[in-house]
PDB file of N, CA and C in Angstrom:
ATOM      1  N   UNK A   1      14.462  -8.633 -11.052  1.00  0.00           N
ATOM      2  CA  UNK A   1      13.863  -7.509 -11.751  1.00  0.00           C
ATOM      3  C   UNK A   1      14.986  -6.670 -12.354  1.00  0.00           C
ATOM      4  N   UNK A   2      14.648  -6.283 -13.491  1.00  0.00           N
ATOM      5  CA  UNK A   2      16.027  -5.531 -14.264  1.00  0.00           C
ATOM      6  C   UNK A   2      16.143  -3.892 -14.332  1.00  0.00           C
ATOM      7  N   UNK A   3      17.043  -3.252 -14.683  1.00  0.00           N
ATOM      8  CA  UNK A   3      16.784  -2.197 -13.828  1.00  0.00           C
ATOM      9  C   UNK A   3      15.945  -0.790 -14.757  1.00  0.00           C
ATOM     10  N   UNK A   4      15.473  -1.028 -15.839  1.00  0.00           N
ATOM     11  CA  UNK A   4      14.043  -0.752 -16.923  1.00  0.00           C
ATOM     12  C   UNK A   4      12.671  -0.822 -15.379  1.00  0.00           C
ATOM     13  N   UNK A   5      12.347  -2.128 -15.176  1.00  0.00           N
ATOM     14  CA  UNK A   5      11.433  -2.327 -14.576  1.00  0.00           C
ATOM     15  C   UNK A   5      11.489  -1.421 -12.938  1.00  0.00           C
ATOM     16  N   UNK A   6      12.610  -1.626 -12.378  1.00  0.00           N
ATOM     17  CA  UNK A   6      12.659  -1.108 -11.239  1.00  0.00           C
ATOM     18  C   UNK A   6      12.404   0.555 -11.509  1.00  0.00           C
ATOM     19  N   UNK A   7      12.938   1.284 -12.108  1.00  0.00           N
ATOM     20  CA  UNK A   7      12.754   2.490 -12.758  1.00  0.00           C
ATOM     21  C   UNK A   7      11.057   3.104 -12.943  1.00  0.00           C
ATOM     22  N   UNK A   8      10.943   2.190 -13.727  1.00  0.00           N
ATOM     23  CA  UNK A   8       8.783   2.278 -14.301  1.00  0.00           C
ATOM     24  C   UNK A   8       8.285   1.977 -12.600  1.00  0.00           C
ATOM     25  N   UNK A   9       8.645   1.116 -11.525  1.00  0.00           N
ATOM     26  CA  UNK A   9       7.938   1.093 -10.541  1.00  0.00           C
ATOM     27  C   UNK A   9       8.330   2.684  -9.450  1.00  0.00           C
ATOM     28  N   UNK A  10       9.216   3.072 -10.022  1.00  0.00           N
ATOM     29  CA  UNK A  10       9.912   4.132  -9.222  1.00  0.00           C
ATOM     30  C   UNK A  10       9.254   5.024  -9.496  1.00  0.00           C
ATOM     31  N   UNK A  11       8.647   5.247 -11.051  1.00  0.00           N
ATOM     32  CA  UNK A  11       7.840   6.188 -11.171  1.00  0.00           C
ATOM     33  C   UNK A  11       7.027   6.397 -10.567  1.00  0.00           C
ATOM     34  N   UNK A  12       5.899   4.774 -10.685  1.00  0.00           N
ATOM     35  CA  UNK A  12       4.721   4.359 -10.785  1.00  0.00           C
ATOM     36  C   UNK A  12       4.815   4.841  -8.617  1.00  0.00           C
ATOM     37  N   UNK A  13       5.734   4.268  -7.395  1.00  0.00           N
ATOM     38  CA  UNK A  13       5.475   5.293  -6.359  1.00  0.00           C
ATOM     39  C   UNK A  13       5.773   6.351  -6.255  1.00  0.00           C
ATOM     40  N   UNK A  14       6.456   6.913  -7.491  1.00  0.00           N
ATOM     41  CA  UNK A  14       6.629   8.734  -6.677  1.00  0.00           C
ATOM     42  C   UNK A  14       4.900   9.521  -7.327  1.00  0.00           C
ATOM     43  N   UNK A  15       4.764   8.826  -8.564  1.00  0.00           N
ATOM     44  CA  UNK A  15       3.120   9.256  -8.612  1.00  0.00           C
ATOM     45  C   UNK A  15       2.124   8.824  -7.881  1.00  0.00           C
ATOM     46  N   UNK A  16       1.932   8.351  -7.039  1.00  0.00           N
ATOM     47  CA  UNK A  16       0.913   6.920  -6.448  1.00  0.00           C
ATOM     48  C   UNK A  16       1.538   8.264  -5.000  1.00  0.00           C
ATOM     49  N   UNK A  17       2.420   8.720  -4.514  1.00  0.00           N
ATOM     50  CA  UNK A  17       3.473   9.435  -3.329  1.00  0.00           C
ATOM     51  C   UNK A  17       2.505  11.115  -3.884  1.00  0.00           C
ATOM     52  N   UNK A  18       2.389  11.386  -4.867  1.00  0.00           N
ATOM     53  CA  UNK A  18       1.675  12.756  -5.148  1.00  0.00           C
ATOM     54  C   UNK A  18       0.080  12.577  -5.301  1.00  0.00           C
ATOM     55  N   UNK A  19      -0.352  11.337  -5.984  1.00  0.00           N
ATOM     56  CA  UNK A  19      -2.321  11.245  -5.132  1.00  0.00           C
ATOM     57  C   UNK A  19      -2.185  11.452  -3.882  1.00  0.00           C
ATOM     58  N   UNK A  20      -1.391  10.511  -3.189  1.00  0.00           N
ATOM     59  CA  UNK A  20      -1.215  10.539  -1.468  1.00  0.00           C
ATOM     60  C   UNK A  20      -1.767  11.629  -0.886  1.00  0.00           C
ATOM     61  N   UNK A  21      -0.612  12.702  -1.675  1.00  0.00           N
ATOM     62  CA  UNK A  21      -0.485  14.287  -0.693  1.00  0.00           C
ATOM     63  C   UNK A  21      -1.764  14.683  -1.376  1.00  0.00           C
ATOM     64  N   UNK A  22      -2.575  14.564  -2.430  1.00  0.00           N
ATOM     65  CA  UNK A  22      -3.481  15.199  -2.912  1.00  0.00           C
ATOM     66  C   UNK A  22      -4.874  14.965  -2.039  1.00  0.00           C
ATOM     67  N   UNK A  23      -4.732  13.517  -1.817  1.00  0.00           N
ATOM     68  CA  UNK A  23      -6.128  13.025  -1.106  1.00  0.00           C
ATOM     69  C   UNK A  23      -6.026  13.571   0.283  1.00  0.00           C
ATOM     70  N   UNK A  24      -4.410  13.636   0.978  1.00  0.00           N
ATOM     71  CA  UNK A  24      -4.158  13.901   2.305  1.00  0.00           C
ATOM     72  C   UNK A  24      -4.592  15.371   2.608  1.00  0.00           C
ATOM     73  N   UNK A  25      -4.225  16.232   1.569  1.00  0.00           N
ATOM     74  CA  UNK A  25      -4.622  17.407   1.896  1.00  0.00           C
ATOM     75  C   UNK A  25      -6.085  17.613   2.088  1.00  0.00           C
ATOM     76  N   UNK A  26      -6.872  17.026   1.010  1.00  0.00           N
ATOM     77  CA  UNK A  26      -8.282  17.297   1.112  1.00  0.00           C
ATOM     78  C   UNK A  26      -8.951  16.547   2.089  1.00  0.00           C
ATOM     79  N   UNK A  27      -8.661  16.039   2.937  1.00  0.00           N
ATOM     80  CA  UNK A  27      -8.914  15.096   4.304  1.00  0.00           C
ATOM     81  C   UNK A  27      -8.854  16.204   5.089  1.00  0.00           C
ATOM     82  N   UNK A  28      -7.824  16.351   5.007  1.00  0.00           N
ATOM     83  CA  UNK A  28      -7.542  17.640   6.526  1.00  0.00           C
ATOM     84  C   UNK A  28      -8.489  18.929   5.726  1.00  0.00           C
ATOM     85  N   UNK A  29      -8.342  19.341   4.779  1.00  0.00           N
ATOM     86  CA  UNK A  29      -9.108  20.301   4.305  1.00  0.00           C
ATOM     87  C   UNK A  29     -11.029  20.106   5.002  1.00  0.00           C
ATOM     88  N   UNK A  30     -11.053  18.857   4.219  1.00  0.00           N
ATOM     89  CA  UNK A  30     -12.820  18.281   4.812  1.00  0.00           C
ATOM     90  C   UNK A  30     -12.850  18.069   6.422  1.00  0.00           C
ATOM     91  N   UNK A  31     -11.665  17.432   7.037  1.00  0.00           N
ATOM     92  CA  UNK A  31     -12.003  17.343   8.733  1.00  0.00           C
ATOM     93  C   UNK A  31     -11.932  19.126   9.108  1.00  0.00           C
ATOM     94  N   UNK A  32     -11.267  20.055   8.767  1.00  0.00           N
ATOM     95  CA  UNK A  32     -11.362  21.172   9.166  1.00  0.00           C
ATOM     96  C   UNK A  32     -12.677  21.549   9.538  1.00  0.00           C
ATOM     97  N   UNK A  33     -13.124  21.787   8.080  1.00  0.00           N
ATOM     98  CA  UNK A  33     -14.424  22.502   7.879  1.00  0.00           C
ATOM     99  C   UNK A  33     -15.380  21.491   8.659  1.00  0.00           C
ATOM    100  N   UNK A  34     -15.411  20.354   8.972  1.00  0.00           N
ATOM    101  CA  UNK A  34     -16.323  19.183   9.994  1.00  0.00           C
ATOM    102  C   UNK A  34     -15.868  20.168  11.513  1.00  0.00           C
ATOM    103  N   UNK A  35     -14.619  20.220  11.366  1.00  0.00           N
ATOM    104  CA  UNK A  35     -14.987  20.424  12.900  1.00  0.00           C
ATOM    105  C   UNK A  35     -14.636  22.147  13.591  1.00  0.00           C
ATOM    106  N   UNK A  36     -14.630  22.956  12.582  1.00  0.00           N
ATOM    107  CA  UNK A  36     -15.144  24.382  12.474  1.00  0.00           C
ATOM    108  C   UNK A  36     -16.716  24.554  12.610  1.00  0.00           C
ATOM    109  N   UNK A  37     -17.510  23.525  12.196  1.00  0.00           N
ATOM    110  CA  UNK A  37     -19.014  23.795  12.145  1.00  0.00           C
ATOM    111  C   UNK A  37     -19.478  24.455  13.600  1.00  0.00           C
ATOM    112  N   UNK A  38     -20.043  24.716  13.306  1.00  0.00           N
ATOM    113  CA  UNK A  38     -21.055  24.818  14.618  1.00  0.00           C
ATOM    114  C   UNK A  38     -21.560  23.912  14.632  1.00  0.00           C
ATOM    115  N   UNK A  39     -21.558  23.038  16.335  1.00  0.00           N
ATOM    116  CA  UNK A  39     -21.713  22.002  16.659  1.00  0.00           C
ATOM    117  C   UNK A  39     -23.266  21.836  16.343  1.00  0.00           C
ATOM    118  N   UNK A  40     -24.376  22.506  16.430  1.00  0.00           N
ATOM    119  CA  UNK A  40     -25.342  21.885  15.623  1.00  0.00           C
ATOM    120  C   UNK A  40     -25.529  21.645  14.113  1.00  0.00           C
ATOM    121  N   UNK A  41     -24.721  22.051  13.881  1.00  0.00           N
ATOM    122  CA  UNK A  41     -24.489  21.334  12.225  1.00  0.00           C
ATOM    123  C   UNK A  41     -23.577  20.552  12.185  1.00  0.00           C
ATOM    124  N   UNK A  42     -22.904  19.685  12.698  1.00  0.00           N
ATOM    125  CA  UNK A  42     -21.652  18.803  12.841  1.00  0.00           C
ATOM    126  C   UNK A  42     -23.053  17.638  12.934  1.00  0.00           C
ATOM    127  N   UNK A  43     -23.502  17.898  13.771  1.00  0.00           N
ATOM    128  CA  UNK A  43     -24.943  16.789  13.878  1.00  0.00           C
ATOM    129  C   UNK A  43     -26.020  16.528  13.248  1.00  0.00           C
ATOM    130  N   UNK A  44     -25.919  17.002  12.004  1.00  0.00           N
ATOM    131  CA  UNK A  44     -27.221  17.682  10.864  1.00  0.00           C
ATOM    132  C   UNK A  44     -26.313  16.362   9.620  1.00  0.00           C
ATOM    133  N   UNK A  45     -27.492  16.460   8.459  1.00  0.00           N
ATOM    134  CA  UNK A  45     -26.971  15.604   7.544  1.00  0.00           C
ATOM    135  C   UNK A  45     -25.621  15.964   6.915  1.00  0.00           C
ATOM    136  N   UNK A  46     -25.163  17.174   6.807  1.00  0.00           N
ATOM    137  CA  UNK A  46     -24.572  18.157   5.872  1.00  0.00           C
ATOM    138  C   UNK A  46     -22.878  17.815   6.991  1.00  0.00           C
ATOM    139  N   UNK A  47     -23.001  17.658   8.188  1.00  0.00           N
ATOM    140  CA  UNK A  47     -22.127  17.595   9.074  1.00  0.00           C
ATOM    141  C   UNK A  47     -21.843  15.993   9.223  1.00  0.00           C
ATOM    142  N   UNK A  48     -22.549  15.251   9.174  1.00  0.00           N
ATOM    143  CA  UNK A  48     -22.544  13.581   9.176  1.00  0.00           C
ATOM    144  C   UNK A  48     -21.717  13.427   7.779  1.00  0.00           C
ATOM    145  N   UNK A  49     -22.434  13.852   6.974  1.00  0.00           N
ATOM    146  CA  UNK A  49     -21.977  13.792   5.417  1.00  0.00           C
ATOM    147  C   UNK A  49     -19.804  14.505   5.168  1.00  0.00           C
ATOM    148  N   UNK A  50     -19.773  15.397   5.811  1.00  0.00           N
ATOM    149  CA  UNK A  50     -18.981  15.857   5.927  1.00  0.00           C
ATOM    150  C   UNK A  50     -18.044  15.086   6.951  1.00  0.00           C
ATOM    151  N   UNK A  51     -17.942  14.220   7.646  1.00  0.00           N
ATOM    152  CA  UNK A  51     -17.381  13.076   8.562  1.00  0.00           C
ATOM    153  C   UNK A  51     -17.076  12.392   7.809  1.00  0.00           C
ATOM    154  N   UNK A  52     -17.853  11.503   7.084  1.00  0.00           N
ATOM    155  CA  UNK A  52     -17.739  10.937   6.455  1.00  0.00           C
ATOM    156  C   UNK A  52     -16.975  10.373   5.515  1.00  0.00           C
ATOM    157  N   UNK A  53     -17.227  12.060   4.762  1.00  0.00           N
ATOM    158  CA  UNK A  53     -16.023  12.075   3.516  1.00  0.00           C
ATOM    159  C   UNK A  53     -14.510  12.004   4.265  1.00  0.00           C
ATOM    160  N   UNK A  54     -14.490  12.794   5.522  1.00  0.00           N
ATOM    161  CA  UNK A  54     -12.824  12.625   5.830  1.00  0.00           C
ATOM    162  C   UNK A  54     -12.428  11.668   6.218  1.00  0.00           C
ATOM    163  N   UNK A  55     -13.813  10.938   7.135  1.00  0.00           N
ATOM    164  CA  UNK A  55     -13.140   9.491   7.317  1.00  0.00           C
ATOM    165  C   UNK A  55     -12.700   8.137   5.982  1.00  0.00           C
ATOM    166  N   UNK A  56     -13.260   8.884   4.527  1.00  0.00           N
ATOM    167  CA  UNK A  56     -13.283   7.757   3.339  1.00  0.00           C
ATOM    168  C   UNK A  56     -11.940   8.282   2.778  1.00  0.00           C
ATOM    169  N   UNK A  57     -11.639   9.506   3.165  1.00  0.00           N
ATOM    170  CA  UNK A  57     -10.087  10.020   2.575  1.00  0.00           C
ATOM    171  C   UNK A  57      -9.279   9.570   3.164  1.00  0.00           C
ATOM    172  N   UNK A  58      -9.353   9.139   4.725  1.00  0.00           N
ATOM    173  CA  UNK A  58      -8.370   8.664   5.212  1.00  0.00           C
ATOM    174  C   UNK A  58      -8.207   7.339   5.107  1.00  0.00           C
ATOM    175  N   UNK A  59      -9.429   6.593   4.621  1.00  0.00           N
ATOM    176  CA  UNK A  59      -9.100   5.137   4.589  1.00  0.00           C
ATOM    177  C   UNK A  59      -8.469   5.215   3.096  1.00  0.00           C
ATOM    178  N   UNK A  60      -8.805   5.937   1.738  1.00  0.00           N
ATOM    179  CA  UNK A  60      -8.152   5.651   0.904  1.00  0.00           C
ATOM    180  C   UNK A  60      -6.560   6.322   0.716  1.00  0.00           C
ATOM    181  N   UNK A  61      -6.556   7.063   1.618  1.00  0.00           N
ATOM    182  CA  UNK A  61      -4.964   7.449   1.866  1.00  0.00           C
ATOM    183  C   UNK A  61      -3.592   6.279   2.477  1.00  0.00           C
ATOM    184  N   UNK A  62      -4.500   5.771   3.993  1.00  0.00           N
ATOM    185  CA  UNK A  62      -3.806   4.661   3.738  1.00  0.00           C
ATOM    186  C   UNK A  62      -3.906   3.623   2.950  1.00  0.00           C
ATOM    187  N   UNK A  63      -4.932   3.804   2.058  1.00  0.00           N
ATOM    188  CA  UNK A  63      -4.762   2.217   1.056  1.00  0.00           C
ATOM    189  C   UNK A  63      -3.614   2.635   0.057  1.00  0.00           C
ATOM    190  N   UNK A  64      -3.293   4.021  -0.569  1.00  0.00           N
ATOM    191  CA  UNK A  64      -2.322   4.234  -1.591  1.00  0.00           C
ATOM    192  C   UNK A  64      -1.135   4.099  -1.020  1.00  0.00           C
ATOM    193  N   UNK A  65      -0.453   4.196   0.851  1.00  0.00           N
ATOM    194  CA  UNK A  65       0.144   4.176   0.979  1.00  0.00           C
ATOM    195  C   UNK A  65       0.436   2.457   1.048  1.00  0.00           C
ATOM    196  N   UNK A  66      -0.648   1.518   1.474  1.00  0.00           N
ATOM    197  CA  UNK A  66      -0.253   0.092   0.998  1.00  0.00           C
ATOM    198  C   UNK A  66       0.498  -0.114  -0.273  1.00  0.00           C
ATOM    199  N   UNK A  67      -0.267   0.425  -1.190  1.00  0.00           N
ATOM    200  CA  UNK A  67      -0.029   0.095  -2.454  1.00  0.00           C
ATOM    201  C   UNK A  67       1.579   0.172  -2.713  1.00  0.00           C
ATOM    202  N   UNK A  68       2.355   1.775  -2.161  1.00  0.00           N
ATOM    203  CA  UNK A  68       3.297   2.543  -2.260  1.00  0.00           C
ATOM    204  C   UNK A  68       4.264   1.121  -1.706  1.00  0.00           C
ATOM    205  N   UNK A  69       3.489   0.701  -0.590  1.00  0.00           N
ATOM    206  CA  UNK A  69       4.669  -0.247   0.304  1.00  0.00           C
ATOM    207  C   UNK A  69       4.660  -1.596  -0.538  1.00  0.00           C
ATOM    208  N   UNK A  70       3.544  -1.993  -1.120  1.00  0.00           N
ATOM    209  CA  UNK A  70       3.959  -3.375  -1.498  1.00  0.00           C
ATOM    210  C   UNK A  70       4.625  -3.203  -3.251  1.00  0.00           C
ATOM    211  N   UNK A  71       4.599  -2.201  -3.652  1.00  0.00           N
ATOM    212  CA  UNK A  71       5.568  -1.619  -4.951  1.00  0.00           C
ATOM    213  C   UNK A  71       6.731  -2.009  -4.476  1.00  0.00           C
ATOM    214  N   UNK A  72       7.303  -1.235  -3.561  1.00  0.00           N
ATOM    215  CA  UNK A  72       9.035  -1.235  -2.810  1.00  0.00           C
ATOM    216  C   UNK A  72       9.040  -2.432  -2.616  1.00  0.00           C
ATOM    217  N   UNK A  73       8.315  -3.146  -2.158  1.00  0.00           N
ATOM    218  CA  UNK A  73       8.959  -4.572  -1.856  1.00  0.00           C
ATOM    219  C   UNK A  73       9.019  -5.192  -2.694  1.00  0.00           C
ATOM    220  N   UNK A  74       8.291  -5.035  -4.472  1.00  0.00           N
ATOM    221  CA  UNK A  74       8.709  -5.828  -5.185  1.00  0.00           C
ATOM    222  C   UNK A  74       9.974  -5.498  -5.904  1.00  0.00           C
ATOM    223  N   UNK A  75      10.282  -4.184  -5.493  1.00  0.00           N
ATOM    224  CA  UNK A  75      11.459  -3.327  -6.120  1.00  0.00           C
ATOM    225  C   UNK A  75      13.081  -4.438  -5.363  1.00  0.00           C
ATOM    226  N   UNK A  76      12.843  -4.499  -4.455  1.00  0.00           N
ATOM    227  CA  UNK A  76      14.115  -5.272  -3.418  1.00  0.00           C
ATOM    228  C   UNK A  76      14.608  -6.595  -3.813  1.00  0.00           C
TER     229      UNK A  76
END
């Protein structure tokens, strides 16, 4: 790989490194407010729904960080 290309992938994880922190924050932002509820609304649709979303932020958080890792390895 020449060093044009390695550069464009360098970009391509330090942006792919700032969704990360964007999705990461709003995870912890959404588990907060899940588990600030009052526990009978943690158990209501609005509280299920709200699980939910933090548990889908965290799975797509670690998927960008896959992504981040198999970039670098084509960088090497």
């Amino acid at each position: 790989m020449n060093n044009q290309r390695r550069k464009d992938l360098q970009i391509a994880i330090d942006e792919l490194g700032s969704v990360q922190s964007n999705v990461s924050n709003c995870q912890e932002e959404e588990q907060e407010y899940f588990d600030t509820m009052p526990e009978g609304l943690q158990g209501s649709e609005k509280g299920d729904r709200a699980s939910e979303v933090a548990d889908e932020l965290m799975d797509i958080e670690t998927c960008i960080q896959d992504l981040i890792d198999r970039l670098s390895e084509c960088m090497e």
